[in-house]
Protein backbone atom coordinates (compact mmCIF):
# COMPACT_ATOMS: atom_id res chain seq x y z
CA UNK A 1 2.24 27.93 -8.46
CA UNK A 2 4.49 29.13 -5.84
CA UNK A 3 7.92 27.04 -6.00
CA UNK A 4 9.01 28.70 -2.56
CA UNK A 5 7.62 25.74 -0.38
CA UNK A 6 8.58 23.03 -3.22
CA UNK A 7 12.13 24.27 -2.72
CA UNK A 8 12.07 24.37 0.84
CA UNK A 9 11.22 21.09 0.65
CA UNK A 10 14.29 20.10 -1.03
CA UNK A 11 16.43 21.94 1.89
CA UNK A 12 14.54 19.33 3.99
CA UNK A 13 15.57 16.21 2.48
CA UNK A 14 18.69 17.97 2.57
CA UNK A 15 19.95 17.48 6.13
CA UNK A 16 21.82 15.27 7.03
CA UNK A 17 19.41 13.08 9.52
CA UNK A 18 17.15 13.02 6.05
CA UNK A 19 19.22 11.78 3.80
CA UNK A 20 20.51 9.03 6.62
CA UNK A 21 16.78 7.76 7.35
CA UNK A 22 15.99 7.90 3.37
CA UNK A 23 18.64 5.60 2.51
CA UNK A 24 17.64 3.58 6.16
CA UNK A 25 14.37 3.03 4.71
CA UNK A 26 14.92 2.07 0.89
CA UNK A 27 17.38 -0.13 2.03
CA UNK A 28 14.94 -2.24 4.57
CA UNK A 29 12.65 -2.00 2.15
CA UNK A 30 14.65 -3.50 -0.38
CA UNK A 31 15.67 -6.15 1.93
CA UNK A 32 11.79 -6.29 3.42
CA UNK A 33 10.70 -6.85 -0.69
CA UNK A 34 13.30 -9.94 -0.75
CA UNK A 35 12.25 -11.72 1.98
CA UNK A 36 8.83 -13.58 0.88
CA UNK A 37 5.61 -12.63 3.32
CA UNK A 38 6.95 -10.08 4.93
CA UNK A 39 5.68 -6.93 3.20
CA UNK A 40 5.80 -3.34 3.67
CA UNK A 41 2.77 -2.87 5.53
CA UNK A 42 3.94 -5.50 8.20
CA UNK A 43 7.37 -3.70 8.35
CA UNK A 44 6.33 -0.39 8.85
CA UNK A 45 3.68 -2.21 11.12
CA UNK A 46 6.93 -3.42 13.68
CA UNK A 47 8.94 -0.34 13.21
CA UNK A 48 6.49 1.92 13.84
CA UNK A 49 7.61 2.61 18.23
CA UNK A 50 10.80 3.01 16.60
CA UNK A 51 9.84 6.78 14.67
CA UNK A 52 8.28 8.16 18.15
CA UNK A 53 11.77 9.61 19.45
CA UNK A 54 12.08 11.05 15.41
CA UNK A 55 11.13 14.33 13.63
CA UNK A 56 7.60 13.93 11.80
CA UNK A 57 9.15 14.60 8.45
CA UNK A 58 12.34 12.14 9.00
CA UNK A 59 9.94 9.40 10.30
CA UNK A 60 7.60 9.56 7.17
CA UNK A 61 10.30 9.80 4.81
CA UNK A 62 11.89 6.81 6.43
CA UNK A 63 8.91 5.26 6.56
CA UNK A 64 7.64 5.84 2.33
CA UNK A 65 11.38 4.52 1.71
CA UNK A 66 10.54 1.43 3.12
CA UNK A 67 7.31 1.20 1.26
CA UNK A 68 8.59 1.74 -2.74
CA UNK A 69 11.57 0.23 -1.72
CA UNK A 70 9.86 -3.05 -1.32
CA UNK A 71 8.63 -2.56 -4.85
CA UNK A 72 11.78 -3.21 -6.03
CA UNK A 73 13.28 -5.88 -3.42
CA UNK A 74 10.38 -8.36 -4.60
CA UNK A 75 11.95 -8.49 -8.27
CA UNK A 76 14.96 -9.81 -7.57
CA UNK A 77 13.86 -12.91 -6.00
CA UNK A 78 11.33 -12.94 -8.69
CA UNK A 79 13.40 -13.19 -11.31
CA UNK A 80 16.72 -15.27 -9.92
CA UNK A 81 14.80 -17.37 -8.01
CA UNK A 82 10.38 -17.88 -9.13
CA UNK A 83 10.04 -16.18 -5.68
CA UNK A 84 8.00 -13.41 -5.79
CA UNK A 85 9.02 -10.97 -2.31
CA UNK A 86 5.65 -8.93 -2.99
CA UNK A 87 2.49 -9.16 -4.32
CA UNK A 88 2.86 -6.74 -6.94
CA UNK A 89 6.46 -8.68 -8.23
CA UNK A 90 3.74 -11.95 -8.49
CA UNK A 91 2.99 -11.33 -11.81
CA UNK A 92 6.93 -10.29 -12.84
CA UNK A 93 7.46 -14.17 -12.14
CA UNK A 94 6.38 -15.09 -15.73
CA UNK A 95 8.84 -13.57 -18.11
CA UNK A 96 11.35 -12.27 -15.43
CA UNK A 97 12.02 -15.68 -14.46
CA UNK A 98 12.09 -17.01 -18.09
CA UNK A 99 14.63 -14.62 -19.15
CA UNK A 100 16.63 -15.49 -16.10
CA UNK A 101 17.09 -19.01 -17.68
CA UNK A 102 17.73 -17.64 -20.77
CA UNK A 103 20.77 -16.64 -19.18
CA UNK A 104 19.89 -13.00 -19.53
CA UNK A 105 19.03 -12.12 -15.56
CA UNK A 106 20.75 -8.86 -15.68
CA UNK A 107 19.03 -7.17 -18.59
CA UNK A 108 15.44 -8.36 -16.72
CA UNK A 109 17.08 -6.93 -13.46
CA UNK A 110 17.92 -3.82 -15.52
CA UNK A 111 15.01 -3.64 -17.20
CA UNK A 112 12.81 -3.98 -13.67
CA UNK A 113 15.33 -0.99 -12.00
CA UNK A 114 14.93 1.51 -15.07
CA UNK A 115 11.32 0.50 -15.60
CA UNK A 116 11.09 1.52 -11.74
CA UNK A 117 12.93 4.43 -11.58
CA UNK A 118 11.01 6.23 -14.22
CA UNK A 119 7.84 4.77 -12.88
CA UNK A 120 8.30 6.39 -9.66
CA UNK A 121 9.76 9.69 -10.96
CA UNK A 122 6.83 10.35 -13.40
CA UNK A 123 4.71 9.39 -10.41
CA UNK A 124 6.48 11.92 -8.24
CA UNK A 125 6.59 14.78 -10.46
CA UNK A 126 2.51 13.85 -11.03
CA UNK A 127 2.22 14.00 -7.45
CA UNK A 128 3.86 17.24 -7.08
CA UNK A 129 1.50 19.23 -9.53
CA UNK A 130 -1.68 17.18 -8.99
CA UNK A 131 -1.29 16.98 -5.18
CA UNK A 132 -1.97 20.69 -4.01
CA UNK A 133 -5.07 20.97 -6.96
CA UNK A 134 -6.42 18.08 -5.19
CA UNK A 135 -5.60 19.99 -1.47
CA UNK A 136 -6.80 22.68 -2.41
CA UNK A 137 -10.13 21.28 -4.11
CA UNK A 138 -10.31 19.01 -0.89
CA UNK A 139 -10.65 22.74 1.19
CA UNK A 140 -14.10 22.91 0.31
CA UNK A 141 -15.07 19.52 2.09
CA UNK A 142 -17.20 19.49 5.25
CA UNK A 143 -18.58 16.45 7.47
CA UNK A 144 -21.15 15.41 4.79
CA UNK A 145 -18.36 15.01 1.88
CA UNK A 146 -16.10 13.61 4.37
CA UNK A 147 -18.63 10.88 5.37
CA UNK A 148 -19.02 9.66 1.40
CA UNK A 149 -15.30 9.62 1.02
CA UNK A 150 -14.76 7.45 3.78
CA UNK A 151 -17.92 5.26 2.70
CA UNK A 152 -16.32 4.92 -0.93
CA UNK A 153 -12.64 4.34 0.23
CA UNK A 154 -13.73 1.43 2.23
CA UNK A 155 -15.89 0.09 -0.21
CA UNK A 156 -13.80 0.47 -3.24
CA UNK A 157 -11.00 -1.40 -0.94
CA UNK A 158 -13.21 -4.10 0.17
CA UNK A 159 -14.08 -4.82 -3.57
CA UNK A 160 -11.84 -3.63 -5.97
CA UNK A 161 -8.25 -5.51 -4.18
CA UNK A 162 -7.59 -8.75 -5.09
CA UNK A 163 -9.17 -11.78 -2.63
CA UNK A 164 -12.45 -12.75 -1.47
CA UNK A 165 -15.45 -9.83 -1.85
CA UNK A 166 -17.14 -11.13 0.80
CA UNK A 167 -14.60 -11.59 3.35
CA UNK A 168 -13.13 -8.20 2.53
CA UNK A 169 -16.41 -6.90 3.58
CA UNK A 170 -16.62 -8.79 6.62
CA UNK A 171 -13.18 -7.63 7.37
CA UNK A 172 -14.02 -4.29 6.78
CA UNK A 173 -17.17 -4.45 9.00
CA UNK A 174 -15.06 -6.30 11.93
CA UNK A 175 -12.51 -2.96 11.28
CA UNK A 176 -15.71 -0.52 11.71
CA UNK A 177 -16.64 -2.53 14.99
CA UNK A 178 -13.57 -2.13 16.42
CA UNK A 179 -13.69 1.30 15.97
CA UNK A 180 -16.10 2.03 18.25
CA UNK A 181 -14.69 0.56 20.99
CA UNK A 182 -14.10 2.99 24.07
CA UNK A 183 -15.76 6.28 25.12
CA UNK A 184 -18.52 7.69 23.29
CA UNK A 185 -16.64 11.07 21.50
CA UNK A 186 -20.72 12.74 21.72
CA UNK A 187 -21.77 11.18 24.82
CA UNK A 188 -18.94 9.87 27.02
CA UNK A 189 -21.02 6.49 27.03
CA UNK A 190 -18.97 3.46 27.32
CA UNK A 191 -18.94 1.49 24.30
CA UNK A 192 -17.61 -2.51 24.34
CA UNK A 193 -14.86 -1.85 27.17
CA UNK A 194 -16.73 -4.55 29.63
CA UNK A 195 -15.58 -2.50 32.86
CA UNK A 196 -11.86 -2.39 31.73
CA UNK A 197 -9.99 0.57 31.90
CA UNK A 198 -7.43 -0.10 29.50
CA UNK A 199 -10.58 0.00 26.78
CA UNK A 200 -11.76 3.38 27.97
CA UNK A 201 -10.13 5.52 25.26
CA UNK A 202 -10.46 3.11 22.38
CA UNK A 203 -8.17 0.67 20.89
CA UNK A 204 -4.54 1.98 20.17
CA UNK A 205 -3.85 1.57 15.82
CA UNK A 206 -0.30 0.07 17.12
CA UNK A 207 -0.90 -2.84 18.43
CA UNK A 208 -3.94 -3.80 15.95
CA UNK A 209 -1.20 -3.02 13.26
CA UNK A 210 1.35 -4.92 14.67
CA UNK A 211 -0.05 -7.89 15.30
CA UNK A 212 -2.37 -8.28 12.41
CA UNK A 213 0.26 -7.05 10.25
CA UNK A 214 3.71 -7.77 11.98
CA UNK A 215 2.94 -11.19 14.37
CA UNK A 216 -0.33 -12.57 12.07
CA UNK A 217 2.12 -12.30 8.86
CA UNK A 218 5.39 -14.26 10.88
CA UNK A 219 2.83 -16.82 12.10
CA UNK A 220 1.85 -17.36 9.01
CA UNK A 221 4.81 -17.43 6.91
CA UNK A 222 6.62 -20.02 9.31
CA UNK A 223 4.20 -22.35 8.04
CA UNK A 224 4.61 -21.19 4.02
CA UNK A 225 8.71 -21.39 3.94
CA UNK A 226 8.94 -24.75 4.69
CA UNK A 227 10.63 -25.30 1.26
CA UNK A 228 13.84 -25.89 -0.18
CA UNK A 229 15.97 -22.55 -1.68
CA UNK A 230 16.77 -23.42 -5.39
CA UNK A 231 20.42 -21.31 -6.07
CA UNK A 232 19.91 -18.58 -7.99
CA UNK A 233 20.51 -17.94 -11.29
CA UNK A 234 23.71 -16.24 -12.33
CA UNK A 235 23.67 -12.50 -13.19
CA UNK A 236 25.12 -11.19 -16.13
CA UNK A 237 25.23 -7.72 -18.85
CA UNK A 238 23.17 -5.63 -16.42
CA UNK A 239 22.38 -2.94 -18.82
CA UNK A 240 20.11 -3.68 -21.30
CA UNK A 241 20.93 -3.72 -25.19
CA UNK A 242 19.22 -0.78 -26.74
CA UNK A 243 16.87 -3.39 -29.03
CA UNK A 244 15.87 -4.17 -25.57
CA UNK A 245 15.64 -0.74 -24.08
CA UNK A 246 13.50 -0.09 -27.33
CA UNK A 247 11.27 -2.94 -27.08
CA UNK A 248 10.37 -1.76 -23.46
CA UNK A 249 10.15 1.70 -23.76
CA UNK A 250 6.67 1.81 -24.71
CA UNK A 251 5.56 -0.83 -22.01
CA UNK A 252 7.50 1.24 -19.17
CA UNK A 253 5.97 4.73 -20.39
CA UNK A 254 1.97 2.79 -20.18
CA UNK A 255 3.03 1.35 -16.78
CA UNK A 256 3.94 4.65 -15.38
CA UNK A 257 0.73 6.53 -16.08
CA UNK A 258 -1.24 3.53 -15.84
CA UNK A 259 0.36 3.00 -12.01
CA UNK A 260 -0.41 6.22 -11.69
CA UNK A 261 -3.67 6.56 -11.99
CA UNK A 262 -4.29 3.43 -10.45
CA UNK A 263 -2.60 3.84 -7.64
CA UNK A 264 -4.85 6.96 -6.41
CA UNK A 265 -7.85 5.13 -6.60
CA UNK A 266 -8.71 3.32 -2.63
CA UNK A 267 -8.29 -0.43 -3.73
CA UNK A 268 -6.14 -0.24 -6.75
CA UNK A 269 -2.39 -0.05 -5.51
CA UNK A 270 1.02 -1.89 -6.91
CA UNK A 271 -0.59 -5.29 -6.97
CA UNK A 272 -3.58 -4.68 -9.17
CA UNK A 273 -1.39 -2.06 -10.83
CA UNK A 274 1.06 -4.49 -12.11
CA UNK A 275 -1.29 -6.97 -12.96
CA UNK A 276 -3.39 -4.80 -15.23
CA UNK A 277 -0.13 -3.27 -16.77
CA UNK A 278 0.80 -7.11 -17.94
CA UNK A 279 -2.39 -7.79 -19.48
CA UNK A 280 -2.39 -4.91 -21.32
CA UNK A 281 1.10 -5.47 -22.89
CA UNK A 282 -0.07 -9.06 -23.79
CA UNK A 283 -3.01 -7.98 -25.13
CA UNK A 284 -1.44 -5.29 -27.36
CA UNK A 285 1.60 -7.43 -28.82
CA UNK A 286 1.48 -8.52 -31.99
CA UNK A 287 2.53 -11.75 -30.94
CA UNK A 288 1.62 -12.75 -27.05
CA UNK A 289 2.65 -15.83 -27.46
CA UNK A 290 5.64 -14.83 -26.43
CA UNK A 291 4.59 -13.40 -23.01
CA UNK A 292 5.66 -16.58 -20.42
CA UNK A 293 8.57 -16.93 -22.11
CA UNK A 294 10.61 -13.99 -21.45
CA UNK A 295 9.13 -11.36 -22.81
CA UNK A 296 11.29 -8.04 -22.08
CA UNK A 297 7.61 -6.18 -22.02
CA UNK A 298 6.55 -8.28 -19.34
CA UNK A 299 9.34 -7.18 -16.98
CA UNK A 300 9.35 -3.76 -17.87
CA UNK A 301 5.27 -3.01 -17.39
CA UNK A 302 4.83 -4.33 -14.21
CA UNK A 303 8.09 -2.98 -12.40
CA UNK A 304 6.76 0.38 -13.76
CA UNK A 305 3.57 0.39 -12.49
CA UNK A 306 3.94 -0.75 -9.38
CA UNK A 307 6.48 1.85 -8.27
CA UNK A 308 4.25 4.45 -9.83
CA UNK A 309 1.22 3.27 -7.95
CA UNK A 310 3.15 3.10 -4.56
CA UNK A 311 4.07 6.87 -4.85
CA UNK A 312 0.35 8.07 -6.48
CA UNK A 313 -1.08 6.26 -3.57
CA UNK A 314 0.18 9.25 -1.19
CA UNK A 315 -1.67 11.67 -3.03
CA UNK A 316 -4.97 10.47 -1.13
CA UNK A 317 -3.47 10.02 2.21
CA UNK A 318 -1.33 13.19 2.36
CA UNK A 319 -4.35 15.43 0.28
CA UNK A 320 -7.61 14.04 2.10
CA UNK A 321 -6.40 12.01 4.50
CA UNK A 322 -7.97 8.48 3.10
CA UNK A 323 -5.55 5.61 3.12
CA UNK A 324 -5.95 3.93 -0.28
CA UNK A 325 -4.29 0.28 0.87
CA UNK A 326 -3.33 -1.49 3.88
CA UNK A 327 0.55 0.13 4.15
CA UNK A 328 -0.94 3.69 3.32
CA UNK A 329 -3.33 3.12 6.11
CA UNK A 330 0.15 2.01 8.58
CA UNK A 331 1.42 5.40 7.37
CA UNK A 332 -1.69 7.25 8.17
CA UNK A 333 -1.31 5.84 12.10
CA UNK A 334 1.66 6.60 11.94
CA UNK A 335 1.20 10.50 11.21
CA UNK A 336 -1.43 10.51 13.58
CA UNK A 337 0.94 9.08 16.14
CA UNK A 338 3.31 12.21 15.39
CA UNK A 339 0.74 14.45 16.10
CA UNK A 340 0.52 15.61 12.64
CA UNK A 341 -3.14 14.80 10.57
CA UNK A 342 -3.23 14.00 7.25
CA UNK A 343 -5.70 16.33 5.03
CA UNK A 344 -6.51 19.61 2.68
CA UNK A 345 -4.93 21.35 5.33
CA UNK A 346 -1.39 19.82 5.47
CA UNK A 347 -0.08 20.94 2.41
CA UNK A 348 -0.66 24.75 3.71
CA UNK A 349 -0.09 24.06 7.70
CA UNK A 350 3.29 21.51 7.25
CA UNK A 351 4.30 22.00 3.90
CA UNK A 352 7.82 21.38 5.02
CA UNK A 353 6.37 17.62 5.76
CA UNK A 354 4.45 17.63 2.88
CA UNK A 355 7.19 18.38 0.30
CA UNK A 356 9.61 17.53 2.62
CA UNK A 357 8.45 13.67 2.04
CA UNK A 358 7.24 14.53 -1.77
CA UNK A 359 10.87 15.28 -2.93
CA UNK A 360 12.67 13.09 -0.65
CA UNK A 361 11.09 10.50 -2.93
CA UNK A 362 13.18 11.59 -5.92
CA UNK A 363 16.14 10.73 -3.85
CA UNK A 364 14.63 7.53 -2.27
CA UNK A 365 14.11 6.20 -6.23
CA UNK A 366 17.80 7.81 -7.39
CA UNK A 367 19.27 5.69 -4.22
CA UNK A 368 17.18 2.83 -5.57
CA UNK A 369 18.46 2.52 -9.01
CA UNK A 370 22.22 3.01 -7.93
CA UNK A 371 21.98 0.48 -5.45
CA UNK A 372 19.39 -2.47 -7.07
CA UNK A 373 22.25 -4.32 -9.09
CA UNK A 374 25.50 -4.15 -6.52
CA UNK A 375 23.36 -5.41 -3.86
CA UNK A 376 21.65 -8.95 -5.37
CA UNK A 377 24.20 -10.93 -4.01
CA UNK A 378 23.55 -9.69 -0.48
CA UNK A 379 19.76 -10.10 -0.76
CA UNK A 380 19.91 -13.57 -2.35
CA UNK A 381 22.29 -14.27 0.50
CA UNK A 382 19.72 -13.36 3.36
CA UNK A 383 17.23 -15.80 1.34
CA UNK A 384 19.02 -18.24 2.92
CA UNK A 385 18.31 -17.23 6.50
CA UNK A 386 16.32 -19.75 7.98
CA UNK A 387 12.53 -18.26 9.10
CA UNK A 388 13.17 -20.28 12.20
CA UNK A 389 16.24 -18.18 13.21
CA UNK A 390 14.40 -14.72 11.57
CA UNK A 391 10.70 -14.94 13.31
CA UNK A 392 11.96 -14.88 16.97
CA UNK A 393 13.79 -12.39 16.85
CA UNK A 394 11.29 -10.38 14.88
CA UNK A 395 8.74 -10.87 17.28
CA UNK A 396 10.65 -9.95 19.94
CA UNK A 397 11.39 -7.11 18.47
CA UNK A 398 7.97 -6.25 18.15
CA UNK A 399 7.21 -7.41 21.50
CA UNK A 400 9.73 -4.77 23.00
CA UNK A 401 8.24 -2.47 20.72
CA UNK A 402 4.68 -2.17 21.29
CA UNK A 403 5.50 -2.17 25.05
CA UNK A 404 7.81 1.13 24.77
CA UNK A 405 4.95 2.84 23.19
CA UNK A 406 2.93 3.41 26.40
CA UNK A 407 4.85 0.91 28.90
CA UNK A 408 1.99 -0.80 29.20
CA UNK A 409 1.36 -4.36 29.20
CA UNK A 410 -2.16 -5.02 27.78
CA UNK A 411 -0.95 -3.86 24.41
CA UNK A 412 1.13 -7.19 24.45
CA UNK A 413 -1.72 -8.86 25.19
CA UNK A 414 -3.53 -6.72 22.28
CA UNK A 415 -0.77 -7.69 19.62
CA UNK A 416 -0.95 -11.55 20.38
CA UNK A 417 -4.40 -11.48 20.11
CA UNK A 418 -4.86 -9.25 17.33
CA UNK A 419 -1.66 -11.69 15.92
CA UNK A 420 -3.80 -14.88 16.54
CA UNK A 421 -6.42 -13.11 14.83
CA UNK A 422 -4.33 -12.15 11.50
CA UNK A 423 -2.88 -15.90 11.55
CA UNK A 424 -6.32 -16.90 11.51
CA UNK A 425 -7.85 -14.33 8.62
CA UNK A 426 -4.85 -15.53 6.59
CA UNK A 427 -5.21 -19.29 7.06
CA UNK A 428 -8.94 -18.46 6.08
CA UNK A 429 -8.79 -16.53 3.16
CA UNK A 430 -9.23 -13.22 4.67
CA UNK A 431 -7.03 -9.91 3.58
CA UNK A 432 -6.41 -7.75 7.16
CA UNK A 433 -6.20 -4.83 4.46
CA UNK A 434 -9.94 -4.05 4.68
CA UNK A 435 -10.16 -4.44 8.56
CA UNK A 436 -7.24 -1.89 9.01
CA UNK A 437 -8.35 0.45 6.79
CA UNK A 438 -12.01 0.52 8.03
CA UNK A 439 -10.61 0.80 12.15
CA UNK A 440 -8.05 3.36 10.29
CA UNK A 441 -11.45 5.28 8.77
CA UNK A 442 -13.44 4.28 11.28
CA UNK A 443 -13.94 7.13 13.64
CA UNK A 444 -13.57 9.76 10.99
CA UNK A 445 -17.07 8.36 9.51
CA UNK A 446 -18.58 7.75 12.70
CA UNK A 447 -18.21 11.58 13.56
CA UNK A 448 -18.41 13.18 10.57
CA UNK A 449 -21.59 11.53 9.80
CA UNK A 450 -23.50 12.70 13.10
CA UNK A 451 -21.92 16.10 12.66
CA UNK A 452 -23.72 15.52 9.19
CA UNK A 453 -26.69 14.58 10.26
CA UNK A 454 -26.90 17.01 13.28
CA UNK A 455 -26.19 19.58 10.05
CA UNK A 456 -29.25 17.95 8.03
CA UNK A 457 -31.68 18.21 10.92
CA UNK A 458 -31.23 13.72 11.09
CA UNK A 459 -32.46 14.15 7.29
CA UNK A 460 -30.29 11.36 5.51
CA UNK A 461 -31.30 12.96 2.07
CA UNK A 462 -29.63 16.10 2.43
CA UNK A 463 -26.32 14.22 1.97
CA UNK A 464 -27.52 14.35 -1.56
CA UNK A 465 -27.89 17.86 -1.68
CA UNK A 466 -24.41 19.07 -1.88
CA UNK A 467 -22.42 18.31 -5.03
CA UNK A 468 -19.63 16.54 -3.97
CA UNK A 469 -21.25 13.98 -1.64
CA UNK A 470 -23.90 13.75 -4.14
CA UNK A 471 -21.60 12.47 -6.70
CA UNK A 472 -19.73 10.40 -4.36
CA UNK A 473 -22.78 8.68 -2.34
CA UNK A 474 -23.81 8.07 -6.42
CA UNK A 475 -20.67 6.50 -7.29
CA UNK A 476 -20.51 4.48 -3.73
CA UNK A 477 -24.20 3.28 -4.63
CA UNK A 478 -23.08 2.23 -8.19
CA UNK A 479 -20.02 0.23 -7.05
CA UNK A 480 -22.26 -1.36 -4.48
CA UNK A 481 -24.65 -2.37 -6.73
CA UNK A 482 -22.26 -3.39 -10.11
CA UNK A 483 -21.62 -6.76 -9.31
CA UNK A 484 -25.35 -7.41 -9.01
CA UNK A 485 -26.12 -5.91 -12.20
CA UNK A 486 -23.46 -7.31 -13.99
CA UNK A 487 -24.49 -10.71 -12.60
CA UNK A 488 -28.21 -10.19 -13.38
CA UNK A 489 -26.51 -9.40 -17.35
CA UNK A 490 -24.66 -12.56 -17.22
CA UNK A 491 -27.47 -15.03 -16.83
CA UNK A 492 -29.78 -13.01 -19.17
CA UNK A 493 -27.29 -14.01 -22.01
CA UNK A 494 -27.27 -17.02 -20.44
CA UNK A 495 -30.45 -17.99 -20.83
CA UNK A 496 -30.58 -15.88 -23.97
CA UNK A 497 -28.38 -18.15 -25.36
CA UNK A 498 -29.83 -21.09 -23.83
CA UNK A 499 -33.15 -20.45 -25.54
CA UNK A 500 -31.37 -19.45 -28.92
CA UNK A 501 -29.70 -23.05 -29.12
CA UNK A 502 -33.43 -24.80 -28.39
């Protein structure tokens, strides 16, 4: 392996501008992970006009701080206060919480920012050997491979995340329709623009991410906060004893690979990574009983996972250029936006982006450990910002920002609608994940199938005569068709059982 481009990389993060814009973004994203609703994804979402008068590489790594940053931002709330700031800190509620009335918040705070750190370094030094093998594997793909990947990323997203199977689908369907909106790439015919000339070229990602994303999510959460803020609890003997930095080693080592691996599948990211990681440590302890009621292992999985499944999901944006969740999707617009396109051919064309971003990371989780503890106060204190003095501003803020993109006014009118439509698809049940992702993946399917099918002579078969989109059309078939067989199993041991008992 040549280390010449690795180091390079580290010359990158270097600069000054860099290392301003990767402290920038693990702080808001730290701040971001505190403040309940607002995730990531909806973040990056708002701020995204903001990176178009940056470097590529000082955008992105801006822009990834934000994202593991939140990881960690959503513990503290869910441990001082039962408050989870993210998804994946849901499930750190249980014994974070508990040991916070224990009196012993600091050691689950320590626990959660050691747990993270070395979640998201083993993650990152993963990344950096596994990444390029992937690339380089990745070279071989062509428009028939390219069309199963993006058929199994949206799938695997629309029924592996957490919610509703069915209304991911029909999100991710909506996403596809809106995809081929505007001109025809093959044929210059007009597709769904009814005579308007703004629709010509297609729908712009930044609006559709800002409002489902950055206006749906404030909509939305002025509704949920509503509640009184209980005080927090008091924090206390940061560092944890060594019985419990024993007790938790074990736990934080599965979390990290677990995260890992999870995290690079389209679907699984830091909320299902963190939830699997907990039911793993309750199901291996000798005693579970104690899990709910402040188990050290149950802080120390999930904050482990999730920050290694935040950086592993990079490793199928950056190497073939599929999103695996709704903020890695934001990301992917937004390296599109810079001109620069995610794929096999990045790490060889802009490796000084590629490791540029890989090994700022190292530095984004160093900053994030130094600065977790020092900083609860603060956070707790901006808990107790009322949502009625944050949302305007925030959505004037992405008002003014959607409109410096082009200067144009229908993308206003695109973001409130597309923000009435993500109040909507959260009121009813519906994650804007899948819809983002399949607009995101949208085009890329559309063309590379034709280009496929132009290839196979309009043969659909020959897509199984290649290897790799063989294997994957098998495996997109398979995960289509699971829940049906598993549900056909179910009721024949049903009425197995059934007739057993007569």
């Amino acid at each position: 392996m040549d280390l010449t481009p690795v180091l390079d990389g580290f010359a990158v993060v270097a600069e000054p501008a860099n290392l301003l814009y990767c402290l920038l973004g693990v702080v808001i994203g730290m701040l971001i992970g505190v403040l309940p609703g607002l995730g990531p994804a909806a973040t990056i979402a708002i701020l995204l006009p903001l990176t178009f008068g940056i470097e590529p590489v000082t955008a992105i790594i801006m822009l990834a701080g934000i994202f593991y940053g939140a990881q960690y931002g959503g513990t503290i709330t869910s441990v001082l206060l039962k408050l989870p700031g993210e998804a994946s800190s849901v499930v750190t509620v249980f014994d974070g919480h508990a040991m916070a009335k224990q009196g012993r918040a600091g050691t689950a705070l320590g626990i959660a920012a050691i747990g993270s750190f070395v979640g998201g370094t083993v993650s990152i030094v993963a990344l950096s050997l596994l990444a390029p093998l992937v690339a380089g594997f990745a070279l071989d793909f062509g428009p028939p491979e390219y069309t199963a990947l993006a058929l199994l990323g949206i799938l695997l997203v629309s029924t592996v995340s957490s919610g509703n199977r069915l209304k991911a689908l029909i999100a991710a369907c909506l996403g596809l329709l809106l995809a081929t909106v505007g001109r025809d790439g093959f044929t210059a015919a007009e597709r769904f623009t009814f005579d308007n000339l703004s629709l010509a070229d297609g729908l712009d990602f930044v609006p559709i991410a800002m409002g489902l994303f950055g206006l749906g999510e404030i909509l939305y959460n002025l509704e949920q906060r509503h509640r009184a803020t209980q005080a927090p609890a008091a924090v206390a003997n940061v560092w944890p004893s060594r019985t419990d930095l024993r007790q938790s080693s074990g736990a934080i080592g599965r979390g990290s690979v677990l995260g890992f691996v999870l995290g690079i599948l389209p679907g699984g990211g830091a909320t299902l990574s963190s939830l699997a990681a907990y039911a793993i440590e309750k199901r291996r302890a000798k005693d579970p009983s104690r899990f709910g009621k402040g188990a050290v292992e149950g802080v120390a999985a999930p904050e482990s996972a999730n920050n290694a499944a935040a950086t592993s999901s990079f490793i199928p944006l950056l190497t073939l250029g599929i999103p695996a969740n709704a903020t890695m999707a934001v990301i992917f617009g937004a390296l599109l936006i810079q001109g620069v396109t995610p794929g096999p051919q990045l790490v060889s064309e802009e490796p000084e982006l590629f490791w540029g971003v890989v090994n700022s990371m190292y530095l984004g989780n160093i900053l994030l450990l130094i600065m977790s503890i020092p900083l609860v106060g603060l956070f707790v204190k901006i808990l107790r910002v009322r949502a009625t003095v944050l949302a305007p501003i925030t959505v004037l803020i992405t008002l003014i920002g959607v409109y410096t993109v082009n200067n144009d006014v229908f993308d206003i009118v695109l973001v409130i609608a597309f923000g009435a439509l993500g109040y909507l698809m959260k009121k009813l049940g519906f994650d804007p994940g899948p819809l983002v992702l399949a607009f995101v993946l949208g085009s890329l399917l559309e063309e590379s199938l034709r280009r496929s099918l132009l290839i196979f002579d309009g043969n659909p078969a020959g897509f199984f005569g290649r290897p790799i989109s063989g294997v994957l059309l098998g495996a997109f078939v398979l995960v289509a068709v699971w829940p049906l067989i598993r549900r056909a199993r179910q009721r024949s041991r049903e009425r197995s059982s059934a007739s057993t008992r007569v």
